[in-house]
Structure formats: C-alpha cells, structure tokens
Protein backbone atom coordinates (compact mmCIF):
# COMPACT_ATOMS: atom_id res chain seq x y z
CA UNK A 1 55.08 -32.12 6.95
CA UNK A 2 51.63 -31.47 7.73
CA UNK A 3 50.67 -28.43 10.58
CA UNK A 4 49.26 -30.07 13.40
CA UNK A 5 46.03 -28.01 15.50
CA UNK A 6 48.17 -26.56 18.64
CA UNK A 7 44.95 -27.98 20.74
CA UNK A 8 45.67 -31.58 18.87
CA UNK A 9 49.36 -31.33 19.46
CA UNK A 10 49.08 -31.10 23.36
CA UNK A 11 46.80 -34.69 22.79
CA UNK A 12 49.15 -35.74 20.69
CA UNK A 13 52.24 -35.42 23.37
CA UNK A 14 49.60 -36.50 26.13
CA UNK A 15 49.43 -40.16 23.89
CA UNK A 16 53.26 -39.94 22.84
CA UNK A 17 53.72 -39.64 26.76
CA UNK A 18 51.52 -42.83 27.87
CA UNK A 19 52.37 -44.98 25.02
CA UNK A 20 56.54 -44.81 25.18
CA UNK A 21 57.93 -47.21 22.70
CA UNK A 22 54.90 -47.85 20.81
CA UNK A 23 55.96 -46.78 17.40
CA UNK A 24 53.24 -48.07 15.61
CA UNK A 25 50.41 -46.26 16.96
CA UNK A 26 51.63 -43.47 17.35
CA UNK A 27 52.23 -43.03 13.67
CA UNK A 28 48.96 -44.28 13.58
CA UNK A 29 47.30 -41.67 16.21
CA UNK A 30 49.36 -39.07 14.37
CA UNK A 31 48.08 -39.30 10.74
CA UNK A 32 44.51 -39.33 12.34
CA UNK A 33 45.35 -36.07 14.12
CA UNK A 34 47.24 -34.06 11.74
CA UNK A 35 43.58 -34.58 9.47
CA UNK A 36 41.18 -33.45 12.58
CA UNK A 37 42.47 -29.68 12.20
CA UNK A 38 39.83 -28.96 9.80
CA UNK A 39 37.24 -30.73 12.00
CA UNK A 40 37.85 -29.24 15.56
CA UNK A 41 38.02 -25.35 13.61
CA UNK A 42 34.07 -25.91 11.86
CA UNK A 43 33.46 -28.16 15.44
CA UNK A 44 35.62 -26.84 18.38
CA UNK A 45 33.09 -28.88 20.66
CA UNK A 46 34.77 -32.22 19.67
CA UNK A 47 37.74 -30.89 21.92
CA UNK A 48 35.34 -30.81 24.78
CA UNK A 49 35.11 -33.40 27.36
CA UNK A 50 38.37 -35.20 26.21
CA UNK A 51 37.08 -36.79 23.61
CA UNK A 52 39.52 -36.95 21.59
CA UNK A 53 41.77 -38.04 23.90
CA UNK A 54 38.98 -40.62 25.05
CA UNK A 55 39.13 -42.49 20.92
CA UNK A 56 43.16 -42.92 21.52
CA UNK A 57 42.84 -44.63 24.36
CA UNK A 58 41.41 -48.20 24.13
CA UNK A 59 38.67 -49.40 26.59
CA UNK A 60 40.05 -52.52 27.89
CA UNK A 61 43.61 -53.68 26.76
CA UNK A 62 44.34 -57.92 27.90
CA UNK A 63 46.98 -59.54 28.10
CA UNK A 64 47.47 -63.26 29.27
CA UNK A 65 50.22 -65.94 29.02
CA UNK A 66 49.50 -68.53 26.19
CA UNK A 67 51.13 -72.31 27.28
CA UNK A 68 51.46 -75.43 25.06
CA UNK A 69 53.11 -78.28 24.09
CA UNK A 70 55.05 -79.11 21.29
CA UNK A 71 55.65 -82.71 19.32
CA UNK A 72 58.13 -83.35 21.36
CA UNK A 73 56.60 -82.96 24.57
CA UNK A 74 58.19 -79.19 25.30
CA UNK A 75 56.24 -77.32 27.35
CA UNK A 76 56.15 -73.76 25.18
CA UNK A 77 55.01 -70.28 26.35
CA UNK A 78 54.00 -67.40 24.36
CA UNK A 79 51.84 -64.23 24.77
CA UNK A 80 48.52 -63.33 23.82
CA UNK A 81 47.13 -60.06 23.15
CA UNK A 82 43.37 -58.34 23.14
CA UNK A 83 42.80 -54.51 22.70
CA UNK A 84 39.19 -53.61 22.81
CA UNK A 85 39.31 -50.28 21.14
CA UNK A 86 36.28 -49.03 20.79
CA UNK A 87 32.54 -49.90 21.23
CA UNK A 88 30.69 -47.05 20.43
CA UNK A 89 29.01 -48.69 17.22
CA UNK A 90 28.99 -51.86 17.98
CA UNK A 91 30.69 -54.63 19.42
CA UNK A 92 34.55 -55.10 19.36
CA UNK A 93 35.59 -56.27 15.65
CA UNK A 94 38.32 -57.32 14.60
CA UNK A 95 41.29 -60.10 13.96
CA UNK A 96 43.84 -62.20 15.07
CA UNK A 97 47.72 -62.40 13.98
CA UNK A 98 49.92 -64.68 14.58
CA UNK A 99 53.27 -63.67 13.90
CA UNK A 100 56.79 -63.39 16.48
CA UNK A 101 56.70 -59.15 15.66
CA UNK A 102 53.02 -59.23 17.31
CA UNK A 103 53.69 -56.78 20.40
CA UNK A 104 50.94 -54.33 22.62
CA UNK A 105 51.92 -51.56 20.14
CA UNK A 106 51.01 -53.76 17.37
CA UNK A 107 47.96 -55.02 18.40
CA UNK A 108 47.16 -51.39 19.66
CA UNK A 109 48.14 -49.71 16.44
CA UNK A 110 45.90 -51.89 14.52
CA UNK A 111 42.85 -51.65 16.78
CA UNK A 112 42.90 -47.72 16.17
CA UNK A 113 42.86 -48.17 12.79
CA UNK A 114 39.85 -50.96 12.99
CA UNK A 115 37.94 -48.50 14.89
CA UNK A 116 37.72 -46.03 12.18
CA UNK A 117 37.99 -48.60 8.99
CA UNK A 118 34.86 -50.00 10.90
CA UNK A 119 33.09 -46.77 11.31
CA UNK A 120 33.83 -46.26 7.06
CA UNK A 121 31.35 -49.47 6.44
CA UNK A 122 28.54 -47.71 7.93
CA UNK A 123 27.74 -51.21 9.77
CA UNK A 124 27.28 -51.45 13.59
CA UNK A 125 30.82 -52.87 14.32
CA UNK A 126 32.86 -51.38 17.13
CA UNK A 127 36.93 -51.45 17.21
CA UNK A 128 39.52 -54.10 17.92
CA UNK A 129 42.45 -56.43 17.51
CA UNK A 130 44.76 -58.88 19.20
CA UNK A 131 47.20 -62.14 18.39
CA UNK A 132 50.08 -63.75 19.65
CA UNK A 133 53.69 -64.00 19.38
CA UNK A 134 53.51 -67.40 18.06
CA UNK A 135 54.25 -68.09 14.90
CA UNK A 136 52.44 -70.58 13.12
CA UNK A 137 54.85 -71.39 9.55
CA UNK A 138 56.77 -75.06 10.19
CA UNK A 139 54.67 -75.95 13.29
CA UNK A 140 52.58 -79.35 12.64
CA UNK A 141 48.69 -79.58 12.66
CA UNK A 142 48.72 -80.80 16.38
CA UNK A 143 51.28 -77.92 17.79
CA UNK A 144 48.56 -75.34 15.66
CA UNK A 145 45.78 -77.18 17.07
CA UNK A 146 46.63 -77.01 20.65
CA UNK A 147 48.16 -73.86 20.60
CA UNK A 148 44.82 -72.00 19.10
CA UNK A 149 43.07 -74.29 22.44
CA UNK A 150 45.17 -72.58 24.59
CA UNK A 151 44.94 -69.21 23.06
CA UNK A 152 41.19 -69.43 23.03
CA UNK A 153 40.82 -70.84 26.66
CA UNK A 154 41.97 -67.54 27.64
CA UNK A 155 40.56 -65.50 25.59
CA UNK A 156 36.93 -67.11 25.54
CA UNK A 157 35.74 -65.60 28.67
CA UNK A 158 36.07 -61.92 26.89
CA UNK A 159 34.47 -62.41 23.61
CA UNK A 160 30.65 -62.66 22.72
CA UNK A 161 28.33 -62.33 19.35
CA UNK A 162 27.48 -58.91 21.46
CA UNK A 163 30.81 -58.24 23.07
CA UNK A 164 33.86 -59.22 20.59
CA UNK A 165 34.23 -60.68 17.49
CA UNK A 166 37.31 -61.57 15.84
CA UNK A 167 38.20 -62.78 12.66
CA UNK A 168 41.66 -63.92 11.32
CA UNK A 169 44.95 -61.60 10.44
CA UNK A 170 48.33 -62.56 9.10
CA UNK A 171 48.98 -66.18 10.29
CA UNK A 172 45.27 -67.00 11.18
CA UNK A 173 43.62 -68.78 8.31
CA UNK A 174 40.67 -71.43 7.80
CA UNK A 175 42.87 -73.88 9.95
CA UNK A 176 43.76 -71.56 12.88
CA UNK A 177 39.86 -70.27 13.18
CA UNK A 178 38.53 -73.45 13.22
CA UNK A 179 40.82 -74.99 16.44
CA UNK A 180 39.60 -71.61 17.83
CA UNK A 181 36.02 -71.95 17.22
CA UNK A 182 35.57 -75.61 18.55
CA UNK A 183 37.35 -74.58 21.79
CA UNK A 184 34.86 -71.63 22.72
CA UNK A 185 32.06 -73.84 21.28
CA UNK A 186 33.53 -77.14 23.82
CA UNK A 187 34.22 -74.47 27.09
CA UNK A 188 31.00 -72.07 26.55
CA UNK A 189 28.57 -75.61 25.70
CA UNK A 190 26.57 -73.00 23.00
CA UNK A 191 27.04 -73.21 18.98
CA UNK A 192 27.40 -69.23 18.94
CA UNK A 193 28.14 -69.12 15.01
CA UNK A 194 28.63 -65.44 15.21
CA UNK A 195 31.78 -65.12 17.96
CA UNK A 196 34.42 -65.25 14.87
CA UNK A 197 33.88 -64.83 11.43
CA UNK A 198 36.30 -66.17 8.68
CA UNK A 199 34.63 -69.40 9.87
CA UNK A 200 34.62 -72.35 7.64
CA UNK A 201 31.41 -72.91 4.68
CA UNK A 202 30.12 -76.15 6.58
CA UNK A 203 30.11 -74.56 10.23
CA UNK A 204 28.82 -70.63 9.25
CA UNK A 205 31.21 -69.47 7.60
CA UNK A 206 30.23 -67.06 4.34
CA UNK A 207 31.03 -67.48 1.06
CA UNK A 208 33.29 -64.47 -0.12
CA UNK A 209 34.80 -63.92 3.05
CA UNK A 210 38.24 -65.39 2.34
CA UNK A 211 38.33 -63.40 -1.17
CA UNK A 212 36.64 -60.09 0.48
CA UNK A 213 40.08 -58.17 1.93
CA UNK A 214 41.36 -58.06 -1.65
CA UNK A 215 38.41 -57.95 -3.57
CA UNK A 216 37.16 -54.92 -1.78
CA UNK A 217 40.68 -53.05 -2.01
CA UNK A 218 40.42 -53.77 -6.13
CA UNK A 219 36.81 -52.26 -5.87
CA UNK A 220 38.29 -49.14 -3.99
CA UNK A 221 40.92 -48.39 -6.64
CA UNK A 222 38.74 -49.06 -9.56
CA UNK A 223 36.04 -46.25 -7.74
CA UNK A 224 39.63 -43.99 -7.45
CA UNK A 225 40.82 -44.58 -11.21
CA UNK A 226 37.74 -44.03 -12.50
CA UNK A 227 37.91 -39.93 -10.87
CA UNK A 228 40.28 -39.96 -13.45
CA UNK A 229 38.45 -41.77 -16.89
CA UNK A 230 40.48 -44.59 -16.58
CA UNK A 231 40.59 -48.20 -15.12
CA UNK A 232 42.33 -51.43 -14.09
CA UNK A 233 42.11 -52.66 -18.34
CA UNK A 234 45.70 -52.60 -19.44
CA UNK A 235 47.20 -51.40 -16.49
CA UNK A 236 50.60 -53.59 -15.22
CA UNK A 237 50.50 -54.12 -11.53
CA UNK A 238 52.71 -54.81 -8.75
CA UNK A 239 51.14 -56.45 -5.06
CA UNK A 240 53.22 -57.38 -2.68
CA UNK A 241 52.41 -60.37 -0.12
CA UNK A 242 51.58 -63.60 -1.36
CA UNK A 243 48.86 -64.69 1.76
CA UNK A 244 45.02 -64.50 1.43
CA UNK A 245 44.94 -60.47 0.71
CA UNK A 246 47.21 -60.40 -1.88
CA UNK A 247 46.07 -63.80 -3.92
CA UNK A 248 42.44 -62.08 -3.94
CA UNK A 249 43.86 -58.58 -4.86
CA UNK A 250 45.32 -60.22 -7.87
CA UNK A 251 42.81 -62.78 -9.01
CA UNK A 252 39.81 -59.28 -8.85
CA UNK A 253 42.57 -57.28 -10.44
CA UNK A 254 43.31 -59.78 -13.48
CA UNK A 255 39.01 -60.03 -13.86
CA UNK A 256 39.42 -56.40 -14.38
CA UNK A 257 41.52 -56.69 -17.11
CA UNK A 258 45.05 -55.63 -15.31
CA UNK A 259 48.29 -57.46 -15.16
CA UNK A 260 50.16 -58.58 -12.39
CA UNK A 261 53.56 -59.02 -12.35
CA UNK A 262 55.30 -59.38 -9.55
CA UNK A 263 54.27 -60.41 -5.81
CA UNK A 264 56.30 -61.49 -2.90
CA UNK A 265 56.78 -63.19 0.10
CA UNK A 266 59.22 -61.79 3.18
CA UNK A 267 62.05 -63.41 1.48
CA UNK A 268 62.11 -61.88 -1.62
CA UNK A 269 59.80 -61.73 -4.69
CA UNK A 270 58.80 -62.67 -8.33
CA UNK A 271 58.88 -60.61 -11.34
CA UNK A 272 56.57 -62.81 -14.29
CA UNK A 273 56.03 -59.73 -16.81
CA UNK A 274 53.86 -62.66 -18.52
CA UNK A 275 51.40 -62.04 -15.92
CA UNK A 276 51.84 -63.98 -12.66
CA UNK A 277 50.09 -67.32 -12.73
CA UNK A 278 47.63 -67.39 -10.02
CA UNK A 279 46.89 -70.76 -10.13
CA UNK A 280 50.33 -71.54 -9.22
CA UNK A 281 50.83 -69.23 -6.45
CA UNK A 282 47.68 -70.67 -4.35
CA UNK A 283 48.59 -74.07 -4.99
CA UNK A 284 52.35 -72.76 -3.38
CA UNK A 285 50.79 -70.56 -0.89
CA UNK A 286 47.83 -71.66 0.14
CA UNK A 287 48.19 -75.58 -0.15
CA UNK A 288 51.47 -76.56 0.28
CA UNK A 289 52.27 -73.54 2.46
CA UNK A 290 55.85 -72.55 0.74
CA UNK A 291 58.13 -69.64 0.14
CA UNK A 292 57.28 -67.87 -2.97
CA UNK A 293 60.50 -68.83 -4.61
CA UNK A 294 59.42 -71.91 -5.89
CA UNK A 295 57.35 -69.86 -8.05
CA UNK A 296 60.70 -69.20 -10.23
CA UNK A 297 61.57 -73.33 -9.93
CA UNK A 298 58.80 -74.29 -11.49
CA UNK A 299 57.71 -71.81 -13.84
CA UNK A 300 61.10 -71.60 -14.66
CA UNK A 301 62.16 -69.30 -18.38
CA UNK A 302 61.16 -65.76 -18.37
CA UNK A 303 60.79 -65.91 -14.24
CA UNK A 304 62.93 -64.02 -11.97
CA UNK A 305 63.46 -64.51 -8.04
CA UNK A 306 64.90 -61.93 -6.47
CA UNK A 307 66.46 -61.30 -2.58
CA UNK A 308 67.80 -57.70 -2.97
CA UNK A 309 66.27 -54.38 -3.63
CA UNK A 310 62.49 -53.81 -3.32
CA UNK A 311 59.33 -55.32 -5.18
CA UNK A 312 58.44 -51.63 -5.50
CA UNK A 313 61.91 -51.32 -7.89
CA UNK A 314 59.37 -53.12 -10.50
CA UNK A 315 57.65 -50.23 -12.90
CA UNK A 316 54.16 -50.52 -12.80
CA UNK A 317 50.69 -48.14 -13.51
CA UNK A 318 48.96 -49.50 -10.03
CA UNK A 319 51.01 -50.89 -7.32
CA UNK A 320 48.85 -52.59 -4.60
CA UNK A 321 51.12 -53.07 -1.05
CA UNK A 322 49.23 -55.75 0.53
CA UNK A 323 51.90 -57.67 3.37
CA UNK A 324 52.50 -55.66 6.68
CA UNK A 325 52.74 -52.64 8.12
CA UNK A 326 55.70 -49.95 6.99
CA UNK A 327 56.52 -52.24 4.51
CA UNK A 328 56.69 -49.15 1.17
CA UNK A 329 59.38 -46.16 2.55
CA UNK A 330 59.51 -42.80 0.88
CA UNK A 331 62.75 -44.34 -1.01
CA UNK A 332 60.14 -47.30 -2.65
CA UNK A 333 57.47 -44.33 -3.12
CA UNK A 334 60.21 -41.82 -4.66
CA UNK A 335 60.96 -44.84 -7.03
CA UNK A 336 57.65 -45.67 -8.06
CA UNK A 337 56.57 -42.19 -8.86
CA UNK A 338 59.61 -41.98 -11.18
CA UNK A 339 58.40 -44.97 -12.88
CA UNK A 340 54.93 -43.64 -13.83
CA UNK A 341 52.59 -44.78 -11.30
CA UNK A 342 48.95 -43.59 -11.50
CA UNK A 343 47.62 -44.99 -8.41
CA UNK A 344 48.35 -47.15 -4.71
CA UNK A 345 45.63 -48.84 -2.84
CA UNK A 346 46.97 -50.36 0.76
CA UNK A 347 45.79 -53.67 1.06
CA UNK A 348 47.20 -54.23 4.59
CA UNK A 349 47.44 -51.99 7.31
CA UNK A 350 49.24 -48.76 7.26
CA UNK A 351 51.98 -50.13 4.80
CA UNK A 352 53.34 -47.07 3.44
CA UNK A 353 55.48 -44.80 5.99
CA UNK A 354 54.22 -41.16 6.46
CA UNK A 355 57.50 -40.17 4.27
CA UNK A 356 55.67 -42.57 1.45
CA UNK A 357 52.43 -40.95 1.57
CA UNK A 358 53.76 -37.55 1.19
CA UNK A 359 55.47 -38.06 -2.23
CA UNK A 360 52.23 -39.94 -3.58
CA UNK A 361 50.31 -36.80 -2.30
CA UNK A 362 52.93 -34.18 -3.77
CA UNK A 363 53.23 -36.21 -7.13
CA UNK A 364 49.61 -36.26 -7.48
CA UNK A 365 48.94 -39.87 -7.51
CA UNK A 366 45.70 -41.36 -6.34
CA UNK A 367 46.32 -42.66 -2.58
CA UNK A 368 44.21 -45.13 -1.05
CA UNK A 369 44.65 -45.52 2.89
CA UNK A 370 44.03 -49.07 4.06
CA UNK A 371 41.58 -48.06 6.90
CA UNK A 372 39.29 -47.61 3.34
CA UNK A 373 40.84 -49.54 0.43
CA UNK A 374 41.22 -52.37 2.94
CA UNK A 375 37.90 -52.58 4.83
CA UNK A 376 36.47 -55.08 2.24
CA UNK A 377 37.20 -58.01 4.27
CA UNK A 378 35.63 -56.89 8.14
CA UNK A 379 32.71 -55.56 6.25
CA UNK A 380 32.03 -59.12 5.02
CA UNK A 381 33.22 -60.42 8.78
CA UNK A 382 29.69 -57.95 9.33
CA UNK A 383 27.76 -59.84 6.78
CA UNK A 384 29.20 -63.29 8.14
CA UNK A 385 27.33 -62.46 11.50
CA UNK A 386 24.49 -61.16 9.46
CA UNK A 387 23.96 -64.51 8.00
CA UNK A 388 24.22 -66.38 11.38
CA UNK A 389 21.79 -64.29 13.35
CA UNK A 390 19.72 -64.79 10.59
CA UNK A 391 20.53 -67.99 10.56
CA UNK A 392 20.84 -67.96 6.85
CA UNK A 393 23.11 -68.46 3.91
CA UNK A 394 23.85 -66.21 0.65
CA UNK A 395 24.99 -66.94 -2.09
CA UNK A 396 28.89 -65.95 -3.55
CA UNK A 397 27.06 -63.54 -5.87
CA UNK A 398 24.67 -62.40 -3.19
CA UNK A 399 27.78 -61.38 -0.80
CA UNK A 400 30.31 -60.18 -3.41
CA UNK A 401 27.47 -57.62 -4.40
CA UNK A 402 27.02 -56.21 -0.94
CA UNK A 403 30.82 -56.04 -0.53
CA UNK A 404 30.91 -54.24 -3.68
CA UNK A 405 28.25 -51.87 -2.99
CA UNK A 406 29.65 -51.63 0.27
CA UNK A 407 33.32 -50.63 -0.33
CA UNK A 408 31.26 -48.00 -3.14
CA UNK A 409 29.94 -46.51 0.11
CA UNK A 410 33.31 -46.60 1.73
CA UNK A 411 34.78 -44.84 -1.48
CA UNK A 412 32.07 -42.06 -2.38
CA UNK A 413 32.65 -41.38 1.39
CA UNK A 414 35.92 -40.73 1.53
CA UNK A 415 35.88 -38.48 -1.55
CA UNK A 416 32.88 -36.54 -0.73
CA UNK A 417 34.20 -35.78 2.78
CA UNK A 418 37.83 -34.26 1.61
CA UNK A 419 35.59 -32.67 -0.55
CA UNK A 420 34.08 -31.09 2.19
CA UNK A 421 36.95 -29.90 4.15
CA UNK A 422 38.51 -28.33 1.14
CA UNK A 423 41.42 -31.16 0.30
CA UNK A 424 39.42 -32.41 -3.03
CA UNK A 425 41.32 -35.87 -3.84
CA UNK A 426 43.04 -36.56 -0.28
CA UNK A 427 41.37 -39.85 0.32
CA UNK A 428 43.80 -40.44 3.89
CA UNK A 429 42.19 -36.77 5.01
CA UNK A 430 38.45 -38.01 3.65
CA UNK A 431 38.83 -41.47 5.61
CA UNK A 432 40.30 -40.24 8.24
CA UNK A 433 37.92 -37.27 9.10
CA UNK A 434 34.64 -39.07 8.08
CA UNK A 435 35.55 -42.54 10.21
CA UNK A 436 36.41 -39.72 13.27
CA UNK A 437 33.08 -37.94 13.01
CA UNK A 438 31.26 -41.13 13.21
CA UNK A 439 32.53 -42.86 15.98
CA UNK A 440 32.87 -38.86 17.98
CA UNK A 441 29.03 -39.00 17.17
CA UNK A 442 28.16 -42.26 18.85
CA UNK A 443 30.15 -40.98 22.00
CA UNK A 444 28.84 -37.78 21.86
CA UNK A 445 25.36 -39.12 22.26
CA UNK A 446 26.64 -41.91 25.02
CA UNK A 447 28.04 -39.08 27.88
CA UNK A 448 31.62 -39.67 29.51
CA UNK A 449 31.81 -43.57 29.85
C-alpha cells in the first residue's frame, strides 16, 4: 500500500468526508493523491490556497429529472446527470453514458479522471462527464429518440462550443448523439457543429473518431512495449468489452500483427484461439446490437462461450481491459501475471482495482492507466471541434496521424515525468503527476475562483 503525504491525507479525509458513499471517486481521488507526495515535497506551494482540495471538488455538479414516453404510451422517468469538473484549460469535455449503474459518484468519478486524461493531450479541453440512468439495449428507435429529446432539453441550456462539450460513453453511440444534436440544434435555432463531438460524417462529425478510443490505447501500449525491444507482432491478446472501444482496440491490435482471442460482453465471453473474427463481432455488435454469444452459434467448431470464471482466466502476452470500471480484481491480475503477461493497457476507465494495479507494479509488468492509454478518443473529440471551427474536413489518414502523434505525446509524457520523480517505469505515477501539474498551473495563474 502506497504512503500517503500526512498534508494529502487530511485532503484526502476532507473529500472521503463530503463525498459519503461515493466509492468510485474516491478510489479515484485516492490514486491521484497517493502520486502527489513527490510533487508537494519539490513544490510545497501547491498545498497553498487549497488547491488541491479546489481540483477534487467539481465546479458545478447538475442534476435534473429526465421524462418520456414509451411505445406504449407510459409515461417513464429517469435521471440525468452533469459534473463540470474542471475548466481551467478549456471548456468542459467530456461524455455521456447511458447505463441503469450511472449514479453522482459515477459521473463524478469519471469527470476527475477526464480532467487530468484531458490535461495529458496537451489540447485546451477542460474536465467533465454526465449520463443517465436509462438504459438504452431493447428500447425501440422512437423510445431512444425521445428519450435523448428529453435528456437534451434539459441539458441544452448548460452546454456551449465555449462552455461544454460532450461526446458519447457506454450506451451513447452514432444513434443516441444524433437525437441529441438535432434537439439543441431545434431549441437553440443555431447549427453549432462543435457542442458534441462523436457527431455523424454528413453533419460534422470526423472521420476516426469512432475508431480513436481504441486506436489510441493500441498506440499507447505499442510506445510501452517498445521500452522493452518488443511489440504487438506475435503477441496473443485478450480485450474485454465488445462496444466501440474494444472492436477498435482489436481491429489496431490485429494491424499490428497481434492476436486476439477472446473478448466479451457482460454476460460472459468468447475464447477463438484462431484469432477472433472481427468482422463478425461488428456485424453482432454494432449492427444487429446482440449479446456476444452468438459469436459461438455461428462460428461454431473451435469456439467457446463461456458464463463462469473471468475473461482474464485466458493466458495471454497483452491483455487490454476495455468494458467498465473495476471490472480486473487483484484475483484476475494475480492470474494473469502467473500466466506470463508482459503488458495491460486500460481501455476504459479505471478498470483495474487498486489491489490489481499493485501486483502488475510488483510483478514488473508494463501498466498503462486509462486516464493515458485511453485518451485517444477525447483527443480526437478536440480535433472534431478543430475541424468545425475551422469549418473544415480531414481526411481518415490526416486524423489517425494526429491521434497517433498525439497519444506519442501522451506516452513520452508519462514516462519522462516518473522519470523525473524517481519511479522510472510507473506510468499511473507519470500520468498522474504530469496531468496534476498542468491543470495546478492553469489555476495557479487564474487566483481563487
């Protein structure tokens, strides 16, 4: 267990003791903390004017009643969430979830994290996050449709290209950002492209934006094997999720020469040591929006679907958690290490538990934190609203080459910071400590507001 700074611990039961409950971030506020010893001993002048305890506590936090009607004329009421973290480099960014565990912890946990993943892009995007308890699987076009019109309705009068931007999370896809986008455009009477990204091609959208989460969290581990002279080529992999991150980890992964075999859905998951067929699991997943078991069905011999146990049981060199939060326990982590792997890269948010982390770090594998591995996909959200201020297009190649050169950045960061503060390797204390100093800087500079 890492030694927390005495000075951070009194924060640290200051935030356990306004945020009761809220599991989430506090585990998240805690593994930023338990790095910022190093940073307050060369910089005891961060501890002034609270403002520390100033970046765990988010500027504006919203919450509104969403109503709506099903197809059978029910009226239906769920809850919708905004937490405007933090603005100091830019304007609110972040997405939307839809999904029944979406709760003020959740939302708030995640917007903590944004704020610093954010601050790793070195673009001028500030910190936030937000959703709904709705959940979008079984519900019809129409119930979708005028659930996002209520949702937005709302949540309109708070967002602005210079204010708040979201983008889409777990349950908020091409569909859901579209019913979103024509309501602010029909209640504000503007075409303000850049108010969400993740926008469809033909109304602003950018190319490389649905493929960008998991293509920049491939580019992140390639930077991190290559530390050690080696590479995705050959390597079996495991990813777990089967939604937009997780298709795009594994479709970048395979063009790096790796295998995947075995992905998963929350029901259970797939083991194809063939290689899992890509093309099979986005016409499942993305177009006919079904469980991941009728992977097995149809490709039938030599395909397992299992319901017990853990994806991570699988032995692999590179395993890629990419579904939800806390999803990879120190049991899964004590597992894979026994079965040889070389490196993790979180493709969603904070899904290894603190217990998880620690036996990566003690084994000596190569850890990538999602608030770094993971910021691929808000950093092209950045170059989405690049392209509509500009009111210009690029090119697939165009963007994938910023995103690349871009999650590089995000990389050499990391590594050169925990370089820095004497933990040579520790990408979680690199991210964590260079994302802080940033967004500490911009506050610095702004007085106490």
């Amino acid at each position: 267990m890492t030694t927390m700074d005495e000075k951070l611990e009194a924060i640290m039961a200051e935030v356990m003791r306004r945020n009761t409950g809220e599991e989430e971030f506090i585990q998240a506020v805690r593994e930023v903390l338990e790095s910022l010893g190093r940073v307050v001993a060369k910089r005891p002048d961060y501890i002034d004017n609270a403002l520390i305890e100033r970046i765990c506590e988010p500027e504006r936090q919203i919450i509104f009643r969403v109503p709506w009607v099903d197809d059978q004329g029910r009226v239906c009421i769920n809850r919708g969430f905004r937490v405007q973290f933090n603005s100091a480099l830019g304007p609110f960014k972040g997405g939307l979830r839809f999904h029944p565990s979406v709760n003020l912890g959740i939302v708030k946990f995640l917007g903590f994290e944004q704020t610093f993943k954010n601050a790793l892009t070195g673009l001028p995007i500030g910190g936030g996050k937000g959703g709904s308890d709705f959940n979008p699987r079984g519900r019809s076009d129409g119930e979708v449709m005028r659930f996002c019109q209520s949702f937005m309705t709302e949540l309109s009068r708070h967002l602005g290209e210079y204010t708040d931007v979201p983008a889409g999370d777990i349950g908020v896809g091409a569909r859901e950002i579209g019913y979103m986008f024509g309501q602010y455009k029909r209640l504000s009477n503007r075409y303000e492209a850049a108010v969400l990204t993740g926008k469809g091609l033909s109304y602003g959208g950018s190319r490389a934006r649905k493929e960008a989460t998991g293509y920049g969290a491939t580019y992140f581990v390639e930077a991190m094997l290559a530390t050690r002279g080696t590479s995705f080529d050959g390597k079996t992999c495991v990813v777990s999720g089967s939604g937009n991150v997780a298709i795009y980890t594994m479709e970048k992964i395979r063009a790096h020469g790796g295998r995947v075999v075995a992905c998963s859905d929350s029901n259970g998951y797939v083991v194809d040591e063939s290689g899992i067929d890509l093309d099979l699991v986005k016409e499942i997943k993305e177009v006919r929006r079904e469980r991941i078991s009728e992977y097995a069905r149809q490709k039938g011999t030599g395909t397992r679907y299992i319901t017990m146990g853990s994806i991570w049981d699988v032995p692999c060199d590179v395993a890629m958690p990419s579904a939800t939060q806390n999803e990879l326990t120190g049991k899964d982590a004590r597992r894979l290490v026994a079965n040889g792997v070389l490196a993790v890269g979180e493709g969603a948010n904070m899904p290894s538990t603190p217990e998880a982390i620690r036996v990566f770090q003690e084994a000596g594998v190569l850890f990538a934190p999602g608030k770094a591995a993971n910021a691929g996909g808000v950093a092209t959200s950045a170059l989405e609203m690049q392209q509509n201020a500009s009111r210009d297009s690029w090119t697939f190649e165009q963007t994938e080459q910023r995103l690349a050169s871009i999650m590089r950045h995000v990389h050499d960061t990391c590594a050169a910071t925990a370089d820095e503060f004497g933990a040579p390797g520790n990408y979680v204390l690199g991210a964590n400590i260079a994302g802080f100093v940033r967004v500490a800087e911009a506050m610095r500079a702004f007085g106490v507001i």
